[in-house]
Protein backbone atom coordinates (compact mmCIF):
# COMPACT_ATOMS: atom_id res chain seq x y z
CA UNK A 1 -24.98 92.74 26.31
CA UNK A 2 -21.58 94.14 27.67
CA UNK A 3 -18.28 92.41 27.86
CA UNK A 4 -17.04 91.47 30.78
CA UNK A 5 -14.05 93.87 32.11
CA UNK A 6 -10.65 92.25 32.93
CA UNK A 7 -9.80 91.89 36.34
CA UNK A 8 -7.75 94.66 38.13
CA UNK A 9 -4.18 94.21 38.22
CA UNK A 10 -1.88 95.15 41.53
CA UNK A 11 -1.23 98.55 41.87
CA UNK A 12 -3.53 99.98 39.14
CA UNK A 13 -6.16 101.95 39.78
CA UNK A 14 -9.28 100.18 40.20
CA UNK A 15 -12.10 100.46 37.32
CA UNK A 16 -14.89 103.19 36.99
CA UNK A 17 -18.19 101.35 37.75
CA UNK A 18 -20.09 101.50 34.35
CA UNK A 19 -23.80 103.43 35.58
CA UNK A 20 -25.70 101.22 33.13
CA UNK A 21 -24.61 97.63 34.27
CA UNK A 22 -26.17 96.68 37.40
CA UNK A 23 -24.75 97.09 40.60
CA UNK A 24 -22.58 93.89 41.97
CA UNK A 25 -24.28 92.49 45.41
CA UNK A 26 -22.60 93.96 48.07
CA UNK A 27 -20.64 92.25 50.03
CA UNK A 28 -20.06 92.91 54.29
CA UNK A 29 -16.53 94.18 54.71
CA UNK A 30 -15.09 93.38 57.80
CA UNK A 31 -13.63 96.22 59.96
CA UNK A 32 -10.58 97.33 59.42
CA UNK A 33 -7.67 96.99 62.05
CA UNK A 34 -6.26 100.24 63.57
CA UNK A 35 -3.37 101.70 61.93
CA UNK A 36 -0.24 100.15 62.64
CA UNK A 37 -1.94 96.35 63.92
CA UNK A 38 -0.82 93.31 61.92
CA UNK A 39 -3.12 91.77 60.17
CA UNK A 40 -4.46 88.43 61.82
CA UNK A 41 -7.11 85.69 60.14
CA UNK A 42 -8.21 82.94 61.83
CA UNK A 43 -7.57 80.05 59.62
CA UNK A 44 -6.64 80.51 55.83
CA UNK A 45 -7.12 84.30 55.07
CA UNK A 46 -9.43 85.02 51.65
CA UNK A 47 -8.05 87.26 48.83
CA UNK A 48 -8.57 90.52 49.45
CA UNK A 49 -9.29 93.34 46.33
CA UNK A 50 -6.23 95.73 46.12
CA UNK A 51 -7.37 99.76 46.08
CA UNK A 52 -5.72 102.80 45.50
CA UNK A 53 -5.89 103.45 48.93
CA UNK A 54 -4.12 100.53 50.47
CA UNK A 55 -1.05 98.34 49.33
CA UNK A 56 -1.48 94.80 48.52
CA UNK A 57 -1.35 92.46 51.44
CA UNK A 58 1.79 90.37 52.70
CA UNK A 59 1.34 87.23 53.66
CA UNK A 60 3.64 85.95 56.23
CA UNK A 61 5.62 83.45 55.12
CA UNK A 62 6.53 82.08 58.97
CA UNK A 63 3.70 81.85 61.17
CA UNK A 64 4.03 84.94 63.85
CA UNK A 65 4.95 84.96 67.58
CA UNK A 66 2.14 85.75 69.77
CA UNK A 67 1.90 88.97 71.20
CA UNK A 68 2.33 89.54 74.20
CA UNK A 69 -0.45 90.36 76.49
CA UNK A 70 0.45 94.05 77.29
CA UNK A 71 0.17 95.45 74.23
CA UNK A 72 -2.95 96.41 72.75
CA UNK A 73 -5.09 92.96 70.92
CA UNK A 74 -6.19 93.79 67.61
CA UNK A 75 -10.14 92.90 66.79
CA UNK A 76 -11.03 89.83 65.26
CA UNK A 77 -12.64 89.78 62.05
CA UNK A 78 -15.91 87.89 61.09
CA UNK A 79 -16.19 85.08 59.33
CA UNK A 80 -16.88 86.89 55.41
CA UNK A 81 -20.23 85.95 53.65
CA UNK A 82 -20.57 83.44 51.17
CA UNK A 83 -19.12 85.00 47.79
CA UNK A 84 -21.82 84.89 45.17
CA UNK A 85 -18.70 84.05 42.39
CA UNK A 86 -16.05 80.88 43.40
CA UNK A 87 -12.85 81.64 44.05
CA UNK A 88 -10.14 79.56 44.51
CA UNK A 89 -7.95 80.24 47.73
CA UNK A 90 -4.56 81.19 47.35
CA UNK A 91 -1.97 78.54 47.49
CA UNK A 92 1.35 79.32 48.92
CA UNK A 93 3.97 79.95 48.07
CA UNK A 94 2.31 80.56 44.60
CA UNK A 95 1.41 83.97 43.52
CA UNK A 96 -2.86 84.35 44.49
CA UNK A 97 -4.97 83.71 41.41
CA UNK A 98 -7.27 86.39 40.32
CA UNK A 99 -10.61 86.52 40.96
CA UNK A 100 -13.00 85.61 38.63
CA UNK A 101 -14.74 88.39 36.54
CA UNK A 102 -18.00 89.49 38.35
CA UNK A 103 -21.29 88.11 36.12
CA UNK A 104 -23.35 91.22 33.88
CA UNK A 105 -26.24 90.09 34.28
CA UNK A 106 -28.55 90.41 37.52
CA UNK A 107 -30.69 87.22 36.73
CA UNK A 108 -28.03 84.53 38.05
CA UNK A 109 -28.70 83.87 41.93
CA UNK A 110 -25.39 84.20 43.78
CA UNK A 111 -23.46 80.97 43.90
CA UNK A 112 -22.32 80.51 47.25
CA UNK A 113 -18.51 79.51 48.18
CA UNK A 114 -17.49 76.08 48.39
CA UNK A 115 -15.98 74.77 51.35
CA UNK A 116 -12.43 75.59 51.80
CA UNK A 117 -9.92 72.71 51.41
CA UNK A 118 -7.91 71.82 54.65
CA UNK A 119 -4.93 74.31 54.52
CA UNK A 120 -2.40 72.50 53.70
CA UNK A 121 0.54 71.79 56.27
CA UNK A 122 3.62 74.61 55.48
CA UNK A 123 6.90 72.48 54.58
CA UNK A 124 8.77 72.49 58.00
CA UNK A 125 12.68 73.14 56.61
CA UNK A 126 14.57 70.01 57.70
CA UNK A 127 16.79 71.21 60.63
CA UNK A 128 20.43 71.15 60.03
CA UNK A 129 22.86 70.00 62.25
CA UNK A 130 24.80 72.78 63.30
CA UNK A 131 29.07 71.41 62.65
CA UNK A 132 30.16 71.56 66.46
CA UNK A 133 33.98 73.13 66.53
CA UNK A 134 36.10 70.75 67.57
CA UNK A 135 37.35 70.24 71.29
CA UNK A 136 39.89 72.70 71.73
CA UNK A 137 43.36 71.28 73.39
CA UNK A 138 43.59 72.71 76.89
CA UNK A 139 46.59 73.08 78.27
CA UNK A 140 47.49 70.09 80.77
CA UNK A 141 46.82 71.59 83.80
CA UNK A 142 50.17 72.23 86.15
CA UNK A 143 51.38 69.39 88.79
CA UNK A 144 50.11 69.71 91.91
CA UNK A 145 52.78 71.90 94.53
CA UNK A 146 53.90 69.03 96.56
CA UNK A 147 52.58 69.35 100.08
CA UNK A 148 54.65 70.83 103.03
CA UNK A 149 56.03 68.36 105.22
CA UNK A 150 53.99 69.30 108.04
CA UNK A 151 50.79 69.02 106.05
CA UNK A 152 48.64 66.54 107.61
CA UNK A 153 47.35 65.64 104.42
CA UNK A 154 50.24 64.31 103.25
CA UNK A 155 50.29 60.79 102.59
CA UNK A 156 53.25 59.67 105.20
CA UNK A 157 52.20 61.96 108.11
CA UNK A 158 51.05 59.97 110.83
CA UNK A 159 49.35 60.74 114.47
CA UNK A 160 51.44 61.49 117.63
CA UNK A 161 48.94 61.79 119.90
CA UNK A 162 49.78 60.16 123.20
CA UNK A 163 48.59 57.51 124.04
CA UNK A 164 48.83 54.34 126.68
CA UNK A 165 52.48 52.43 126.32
CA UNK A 166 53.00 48.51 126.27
CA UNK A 167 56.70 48.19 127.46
CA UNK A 168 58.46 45.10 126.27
CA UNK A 169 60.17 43.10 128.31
CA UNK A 170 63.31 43.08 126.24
CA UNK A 171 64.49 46.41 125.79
CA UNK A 172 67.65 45.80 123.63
CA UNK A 173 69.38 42.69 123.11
CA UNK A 174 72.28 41.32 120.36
CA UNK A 175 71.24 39.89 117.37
CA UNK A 176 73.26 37.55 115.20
CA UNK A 177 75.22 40.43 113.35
CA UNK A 178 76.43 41.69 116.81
CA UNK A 179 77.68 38.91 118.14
CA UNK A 180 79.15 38.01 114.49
CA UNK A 181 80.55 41.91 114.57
CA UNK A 182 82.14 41.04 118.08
CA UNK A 183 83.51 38.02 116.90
CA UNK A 184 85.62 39.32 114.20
CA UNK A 185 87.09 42.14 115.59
CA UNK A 186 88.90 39.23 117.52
CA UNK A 187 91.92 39.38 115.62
CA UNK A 188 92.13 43.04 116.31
CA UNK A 189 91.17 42.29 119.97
CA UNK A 190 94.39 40.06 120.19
CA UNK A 191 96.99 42.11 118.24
CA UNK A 192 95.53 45.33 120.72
CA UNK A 193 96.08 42.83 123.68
CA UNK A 194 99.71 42.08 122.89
CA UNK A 195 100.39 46.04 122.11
CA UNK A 196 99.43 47.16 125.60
CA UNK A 197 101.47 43.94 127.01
CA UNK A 198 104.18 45.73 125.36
CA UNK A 199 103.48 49.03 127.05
CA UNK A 200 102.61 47.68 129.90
CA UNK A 201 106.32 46.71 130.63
CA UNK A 202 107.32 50.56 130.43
CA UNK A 203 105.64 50.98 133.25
CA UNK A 204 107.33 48.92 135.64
CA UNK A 205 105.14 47.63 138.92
CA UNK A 206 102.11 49.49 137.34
CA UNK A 207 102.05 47.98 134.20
CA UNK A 208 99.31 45.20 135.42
CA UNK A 209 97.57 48.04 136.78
CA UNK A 210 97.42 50.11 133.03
CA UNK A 211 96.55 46.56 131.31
CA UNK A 212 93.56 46.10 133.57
CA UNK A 213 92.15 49.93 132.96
CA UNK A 214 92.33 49.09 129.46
CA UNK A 215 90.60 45.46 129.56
CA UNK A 216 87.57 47.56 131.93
CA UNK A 217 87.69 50.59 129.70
CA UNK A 218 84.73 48.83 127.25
CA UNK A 219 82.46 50.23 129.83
CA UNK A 220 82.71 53.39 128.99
CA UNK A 221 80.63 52.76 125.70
CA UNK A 222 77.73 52.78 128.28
CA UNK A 223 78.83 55.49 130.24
CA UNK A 224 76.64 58.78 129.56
CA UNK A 225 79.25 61.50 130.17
CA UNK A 226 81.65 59.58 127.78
CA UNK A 227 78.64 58.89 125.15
CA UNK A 228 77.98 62.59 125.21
CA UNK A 229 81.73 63.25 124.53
CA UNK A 230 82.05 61.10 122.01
CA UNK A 231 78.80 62.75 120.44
CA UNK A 232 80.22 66.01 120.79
CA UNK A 233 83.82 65.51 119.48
CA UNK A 234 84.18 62.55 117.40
CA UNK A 235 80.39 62.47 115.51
CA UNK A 236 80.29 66.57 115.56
CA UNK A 237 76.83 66.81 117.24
CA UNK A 238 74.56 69.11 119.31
CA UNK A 239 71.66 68.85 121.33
CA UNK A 240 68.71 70.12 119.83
CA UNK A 241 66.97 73.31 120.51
CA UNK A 242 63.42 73.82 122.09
CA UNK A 243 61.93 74.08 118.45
CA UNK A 244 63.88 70.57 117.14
CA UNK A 245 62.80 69.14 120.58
CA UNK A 246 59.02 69.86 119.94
CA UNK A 247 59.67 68.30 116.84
CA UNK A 248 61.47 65.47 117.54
CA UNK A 249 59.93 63.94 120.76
CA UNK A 250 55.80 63.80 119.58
CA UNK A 251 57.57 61.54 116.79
CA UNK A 252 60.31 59.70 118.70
CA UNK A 253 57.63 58.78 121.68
CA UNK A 254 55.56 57.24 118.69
CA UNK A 255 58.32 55.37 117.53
CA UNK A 256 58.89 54.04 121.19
CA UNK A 257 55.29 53.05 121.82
CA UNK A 258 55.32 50.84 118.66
CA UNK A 259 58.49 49.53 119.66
CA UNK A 260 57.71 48.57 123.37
CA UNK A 261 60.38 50.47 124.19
CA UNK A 262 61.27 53.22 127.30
CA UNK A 263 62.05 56.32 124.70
CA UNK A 264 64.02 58.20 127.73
CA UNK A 265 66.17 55.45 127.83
CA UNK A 266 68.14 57.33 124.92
CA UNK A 267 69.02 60.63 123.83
CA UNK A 268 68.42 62.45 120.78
CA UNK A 269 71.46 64.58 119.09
CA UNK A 270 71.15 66.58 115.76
CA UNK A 271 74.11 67.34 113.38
CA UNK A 272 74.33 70.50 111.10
CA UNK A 273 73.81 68.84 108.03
CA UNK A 274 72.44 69.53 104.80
CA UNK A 275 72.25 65.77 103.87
CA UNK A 276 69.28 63.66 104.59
CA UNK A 277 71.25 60.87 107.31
CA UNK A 278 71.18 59.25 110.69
CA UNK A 279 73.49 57.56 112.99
CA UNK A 280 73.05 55.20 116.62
CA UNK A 281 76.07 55.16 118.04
CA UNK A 282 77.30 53.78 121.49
CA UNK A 283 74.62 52.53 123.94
CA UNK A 284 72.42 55.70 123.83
CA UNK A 285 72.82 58.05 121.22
CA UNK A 286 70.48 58.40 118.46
CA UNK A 287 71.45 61.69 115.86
CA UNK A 288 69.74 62.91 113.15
CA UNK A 289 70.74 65.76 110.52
CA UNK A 290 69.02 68.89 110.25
CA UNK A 291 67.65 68.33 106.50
CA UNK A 292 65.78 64.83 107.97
CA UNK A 293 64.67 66.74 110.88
CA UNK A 294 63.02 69.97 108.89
CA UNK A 295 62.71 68.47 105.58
CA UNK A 296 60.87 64.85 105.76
CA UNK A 297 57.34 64.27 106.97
CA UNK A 298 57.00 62.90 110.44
CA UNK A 299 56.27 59.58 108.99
CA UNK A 300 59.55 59.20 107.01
CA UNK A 301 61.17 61.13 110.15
CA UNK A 302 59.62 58.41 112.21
CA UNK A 303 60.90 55.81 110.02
CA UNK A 304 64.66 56.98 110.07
CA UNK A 305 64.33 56.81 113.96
CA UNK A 306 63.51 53.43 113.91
CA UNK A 307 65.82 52.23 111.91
CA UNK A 308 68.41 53.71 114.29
CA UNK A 309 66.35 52.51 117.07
CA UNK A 310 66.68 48.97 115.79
CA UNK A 311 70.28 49.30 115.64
CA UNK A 312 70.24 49.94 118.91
CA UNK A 313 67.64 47.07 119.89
CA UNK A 314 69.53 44.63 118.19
CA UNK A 315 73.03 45.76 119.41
CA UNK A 316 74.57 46.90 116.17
CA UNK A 317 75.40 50.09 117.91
CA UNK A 318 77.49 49.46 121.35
CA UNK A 319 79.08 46.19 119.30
CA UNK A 320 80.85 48.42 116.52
CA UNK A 321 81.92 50.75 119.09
CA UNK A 322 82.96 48.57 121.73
CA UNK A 323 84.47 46.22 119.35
CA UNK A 324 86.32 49.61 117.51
CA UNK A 325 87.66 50.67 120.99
CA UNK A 326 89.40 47.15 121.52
CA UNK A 327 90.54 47.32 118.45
CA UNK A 328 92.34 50.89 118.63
CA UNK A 329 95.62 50.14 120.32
CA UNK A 330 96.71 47.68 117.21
CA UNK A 331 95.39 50.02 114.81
CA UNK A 332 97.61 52.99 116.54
CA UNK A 333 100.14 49.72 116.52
CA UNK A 334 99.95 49.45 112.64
CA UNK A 335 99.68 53.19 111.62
CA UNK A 336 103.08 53.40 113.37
CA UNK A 337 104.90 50.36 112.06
CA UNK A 338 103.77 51.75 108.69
CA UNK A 339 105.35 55.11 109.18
CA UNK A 340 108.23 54.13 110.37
CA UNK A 341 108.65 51.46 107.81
CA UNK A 342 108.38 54.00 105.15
CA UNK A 343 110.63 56.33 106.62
CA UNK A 344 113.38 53.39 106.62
CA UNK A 345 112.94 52.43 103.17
CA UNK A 346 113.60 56.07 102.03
CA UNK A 347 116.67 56.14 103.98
CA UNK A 348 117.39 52.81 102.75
CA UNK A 349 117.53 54.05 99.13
CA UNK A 350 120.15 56.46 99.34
CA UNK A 351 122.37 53.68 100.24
CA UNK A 352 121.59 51.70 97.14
CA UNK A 353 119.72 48.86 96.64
CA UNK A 354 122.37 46.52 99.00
CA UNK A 355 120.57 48.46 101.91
CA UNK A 356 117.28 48.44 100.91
CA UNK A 357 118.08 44.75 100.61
CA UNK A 358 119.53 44.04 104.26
CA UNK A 359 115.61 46.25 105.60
CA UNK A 360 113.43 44.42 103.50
CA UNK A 361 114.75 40.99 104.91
CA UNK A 362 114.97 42.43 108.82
CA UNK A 363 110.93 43.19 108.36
CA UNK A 364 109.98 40.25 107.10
CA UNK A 365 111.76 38.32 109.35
CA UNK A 366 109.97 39.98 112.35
CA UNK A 367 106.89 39.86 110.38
CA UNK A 368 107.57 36.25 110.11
CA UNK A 369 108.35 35.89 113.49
CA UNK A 370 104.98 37.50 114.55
CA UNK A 371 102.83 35.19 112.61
CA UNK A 372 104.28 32.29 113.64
CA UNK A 373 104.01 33.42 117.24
CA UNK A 374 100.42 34.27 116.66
CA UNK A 375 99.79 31.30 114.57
CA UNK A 376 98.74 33.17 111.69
CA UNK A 377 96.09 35.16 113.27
CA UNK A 378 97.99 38.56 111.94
CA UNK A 379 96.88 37.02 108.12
CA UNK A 380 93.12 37.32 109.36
CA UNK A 381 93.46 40.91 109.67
CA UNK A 382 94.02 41.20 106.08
CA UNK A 383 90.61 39.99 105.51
CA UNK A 384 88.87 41.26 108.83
CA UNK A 385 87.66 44.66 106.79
CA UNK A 386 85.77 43.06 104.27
CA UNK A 387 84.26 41.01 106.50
CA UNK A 388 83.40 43.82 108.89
CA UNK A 389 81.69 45.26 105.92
CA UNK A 390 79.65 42.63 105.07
CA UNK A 391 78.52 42.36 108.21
CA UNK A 392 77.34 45.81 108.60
CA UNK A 393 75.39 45.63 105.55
CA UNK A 394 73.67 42.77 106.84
CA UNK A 395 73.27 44.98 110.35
CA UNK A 396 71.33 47.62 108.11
CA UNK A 397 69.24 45.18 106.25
CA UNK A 398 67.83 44.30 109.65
CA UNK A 399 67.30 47.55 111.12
CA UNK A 400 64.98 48.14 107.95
CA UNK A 401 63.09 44.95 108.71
CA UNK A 402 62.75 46.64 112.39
CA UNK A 403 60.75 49.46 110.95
CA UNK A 404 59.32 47.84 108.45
CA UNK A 405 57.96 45.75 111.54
CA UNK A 406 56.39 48.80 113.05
CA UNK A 407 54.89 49.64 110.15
CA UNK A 408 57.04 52.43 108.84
CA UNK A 409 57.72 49.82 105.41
CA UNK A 410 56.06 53.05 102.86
CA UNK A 411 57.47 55.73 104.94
CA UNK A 412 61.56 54.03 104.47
CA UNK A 413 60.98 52.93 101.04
CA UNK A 414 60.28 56.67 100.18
CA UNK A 415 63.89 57.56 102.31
CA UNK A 416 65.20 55.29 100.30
CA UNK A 417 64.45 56.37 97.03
CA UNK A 418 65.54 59.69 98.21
CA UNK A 419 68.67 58.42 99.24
CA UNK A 420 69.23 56.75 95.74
CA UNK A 421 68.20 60.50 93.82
CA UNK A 422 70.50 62.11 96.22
CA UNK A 423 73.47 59.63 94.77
CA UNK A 424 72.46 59.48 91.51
CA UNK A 425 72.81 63.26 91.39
CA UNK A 426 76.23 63.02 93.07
CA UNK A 427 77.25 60.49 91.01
CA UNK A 428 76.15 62.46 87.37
CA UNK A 429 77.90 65.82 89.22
CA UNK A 430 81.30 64.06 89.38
CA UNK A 431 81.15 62.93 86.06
CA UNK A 432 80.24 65.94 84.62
CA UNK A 433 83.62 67.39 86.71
CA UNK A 434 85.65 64.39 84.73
CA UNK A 435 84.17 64.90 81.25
CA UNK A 436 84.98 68.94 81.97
CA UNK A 437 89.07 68.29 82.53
CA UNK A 438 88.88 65.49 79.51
CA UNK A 439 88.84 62.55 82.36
CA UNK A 440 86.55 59.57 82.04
CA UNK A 441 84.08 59.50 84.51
CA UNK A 442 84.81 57.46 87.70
CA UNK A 443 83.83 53.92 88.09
CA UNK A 444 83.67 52.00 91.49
CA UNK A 445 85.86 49.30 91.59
CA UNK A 446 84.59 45.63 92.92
CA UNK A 447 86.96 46.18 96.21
CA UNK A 448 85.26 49.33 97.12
CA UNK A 449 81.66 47.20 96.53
CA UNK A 450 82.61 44.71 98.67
CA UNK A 451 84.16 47.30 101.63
CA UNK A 452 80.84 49.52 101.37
CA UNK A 453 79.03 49.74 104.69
CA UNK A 454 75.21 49.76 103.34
CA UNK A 455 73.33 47.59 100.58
CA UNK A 456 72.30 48.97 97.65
CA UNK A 457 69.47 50.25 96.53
CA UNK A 458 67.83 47.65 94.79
CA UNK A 459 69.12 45.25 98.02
CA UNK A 460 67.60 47.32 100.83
CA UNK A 461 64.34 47.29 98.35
CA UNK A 462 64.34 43.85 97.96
CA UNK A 463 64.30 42.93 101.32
CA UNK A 464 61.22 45.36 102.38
CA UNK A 465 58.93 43.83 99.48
CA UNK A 466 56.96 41.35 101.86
CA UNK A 467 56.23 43.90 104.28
CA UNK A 468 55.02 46.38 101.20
CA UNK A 469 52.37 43.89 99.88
CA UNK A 470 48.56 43.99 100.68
CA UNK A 471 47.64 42.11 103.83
CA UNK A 472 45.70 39.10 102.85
CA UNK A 473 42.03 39.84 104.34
CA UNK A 474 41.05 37.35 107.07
């Protein structure tokens, strides 16, 4: 009896077949794929015998991607025939087992393959999560450009469309701080009154005649050819061009229509300005400066015309003038007395102090003389200005409660807090000027508070806060 030969190893040659054993069964060999196809089994491939001819098969670790259905299918191989010798299937990733030795002898019937075993499932890896890269830091993104005046997106730009006007039945009127303003230029009134008396008597026979012209002269305030003067000369304004017009009327008309008010009842002026500011001034003349005019959005624009416009509603304007044009002739009065007295006491001391002595007592004892005459009314004058002032400040607090009324409360709080940058920033330039010549910066001092002719800030703020607030919903 022969010995069984050992199994083929890869890549060697395979054995001669010895002519006296008998010939293995042989087995169906499935057709082989074209040259160049990869090799497909359905289910778990068997082990296949390696030749000379071809190199030992690779089995694919991953299972494949389909092929795509333009390219040539490879055939499908048969199931193979039961193997008359068991041989265990390969296990991956192990190396495949050899087959078992083929039997000498011709009188064992072929033993037919067992079943193969359920493949068993391929380890799927266990996905890693892939380390996303942090968030990287993007710049912040650059401020919005603020929006052009004009824009009608911008938040304080409001409609001037025309539309149907309610006049009120009071047009303009005076409030409290008129009649208080007219009231205490009444010192000023009198000591005006008893200067043209005075120069009244140079005139002989028409003396009475120049004191009446100047008692009826108030009316001028009113008077549209002397309101235009005034404009021109004493408050340096123009009329506006056809381009300021168009811009100023569409927004003064809306003004007027909120107010109830005839707008052609006044006149608008402009002033060559670089400084955001207004002014009402006698019985018709409302100005604005160039920088308000080109500069603000309609809505503020609106809002710093009716603020002026409730000057003029509640008589702020034609009081101050009218009560500053009564008032002129002792003012002239005073400026003069004040000259002259200085130019006596400089003369006085080059005669030593004997004659500065003998003019010191002949002015006070006309002073004296005066206030005794007056019965001390003179003394009021002394304290007239800071009254005045206080006065006016309570005349602007009420001209912002005027367009706060009409709805303009956002529109002057945001003039206002340009107002306050535009002081701040004149304020921090002065004391920059002080600290450059070694000087400490400059302070106000409590008199110049109390003579300033608008609130503060924080005042004029204060006073707009209930018409800021949210409506209550009804």
């Amino acid at each position: 009896m022969s010995q069984p030969q050992e199994p083929p190893y890869p890549g060697s040659p395979p054995p001669h077949p010895d002519p006296a054993a008998q010939a293995p069964p042989a087995y169906p060999q499935p057709p082989q794929p074209p040259p160049g196809a990869a090799p497909q089994y359905p289910g778990t491939p068997p082990p296949t015998y390696p030749t000379a001819a071809a190199p030992p098969p690779a089995y694919p670790s991953q299972p494949q991607a389909p092929i795509p259905p333009h390219h040539a299918q490879p055939p499908q191989y048969p199931q193979p025939a039961p193997h008359p010798h068991p041989a265990p299937p390969p296990q991956y990733p192990h190396p495949t087992p050899y087959p078992a030795p083929h039997p000498t002898t011709s009188t064992a019937p072929p033993t037919p393959y067992p079943p193969h075993p359920a493949t068993p499932p391929i380890p799927t890896v266990p996905t890693v999560p892939t380390p996303t890269a942090p968030p990287v830091p993007t710049a912040a993104a650059a401020p919005a450009a603020p929006l052009h005046p004009d824009d009608p997106a911008h938040p304080h730009h409001i409609s001037t469309d025309r539309r149907r006007i309610h006049l009120s039945d009071s047009q303009r009127g005076a409030d409290v701080t008129a009649i208080g303003n007219l009231l205490l230029y009444l010192p000023h009134f009198l000591c005006s009154l008893f200067v043209m008396a005075l120069v009244s008597l140079l005139f002989g026979g028409l003396g009475i005649i120049v004191f009446f012209a100047w008692l009826l002269s108030g009316a001028l305030v009113f008077h549209r050819p002397t309101e235009s003067a005034i404009a021109r000369r004493l408050l340096k304004l123009r009329h506006p061009t056809p381009q300021e017009r168009a811009r100023l009327e569409p927004v003064w008309r809306e003004v007027t229509a909120r107010a109830g008010v005839e707008g052609r009842t006044y006149e608008l002026w402009v002033e060559d300005s670089d400084h955001l500011n207004a002014v009402a001034a006698a019985g018709h003349i409302v100005g604005v400066t160039r920088f308000a005019m080109n500069q603000l959005p309609n809505g503020e624009l609106a809002a710093v015309l009716a603020h002026e416009l409730g000057h003029h509603v509640g008589g702020h304007a034609w009081s101050s003038l009218l009560g500053y044009w009564y008032a002129l002739p002792g003012r002239i009065a005073w400026r003069v007395l004040r000259a002259v007295s200085s130019a006596v006491f400089r003369v006085s001391r080059l005669f030593s102090c004997f004659g500065m002595g003998i003019v010191v007592l002949v002015f006070g004892a006309i002073a004296l003389a005066t206030i005794s005459t007056l019965y001390g009314l003179p003394l009021l004058i002394l304290g007239v200005p800071y009254a005045l002032a206080a006065v006016g400040r309570r005349a602007e607090l009420r001209a912002d409660q005027h367009a706060a009324a009409l709805g303009f409360a956002p529109m002057l709080a945001a003039v206002l807090d340009k107002l306050h940058q535009a002081e701040q920033h004149q304020q921090a330039q002065a004391a920059a000027i002080a600290a450059y010549h070694g000087q400490p910066p400059p302070q106000e001092s409590a008199l110049s508070q109390l003579l300033a002719s608008h609130p503060d800030h924080h005042t004029r703020l204060h006073h707009l806060q209930p018409y800021l607030q949210p409506k209550p919903q009804r």
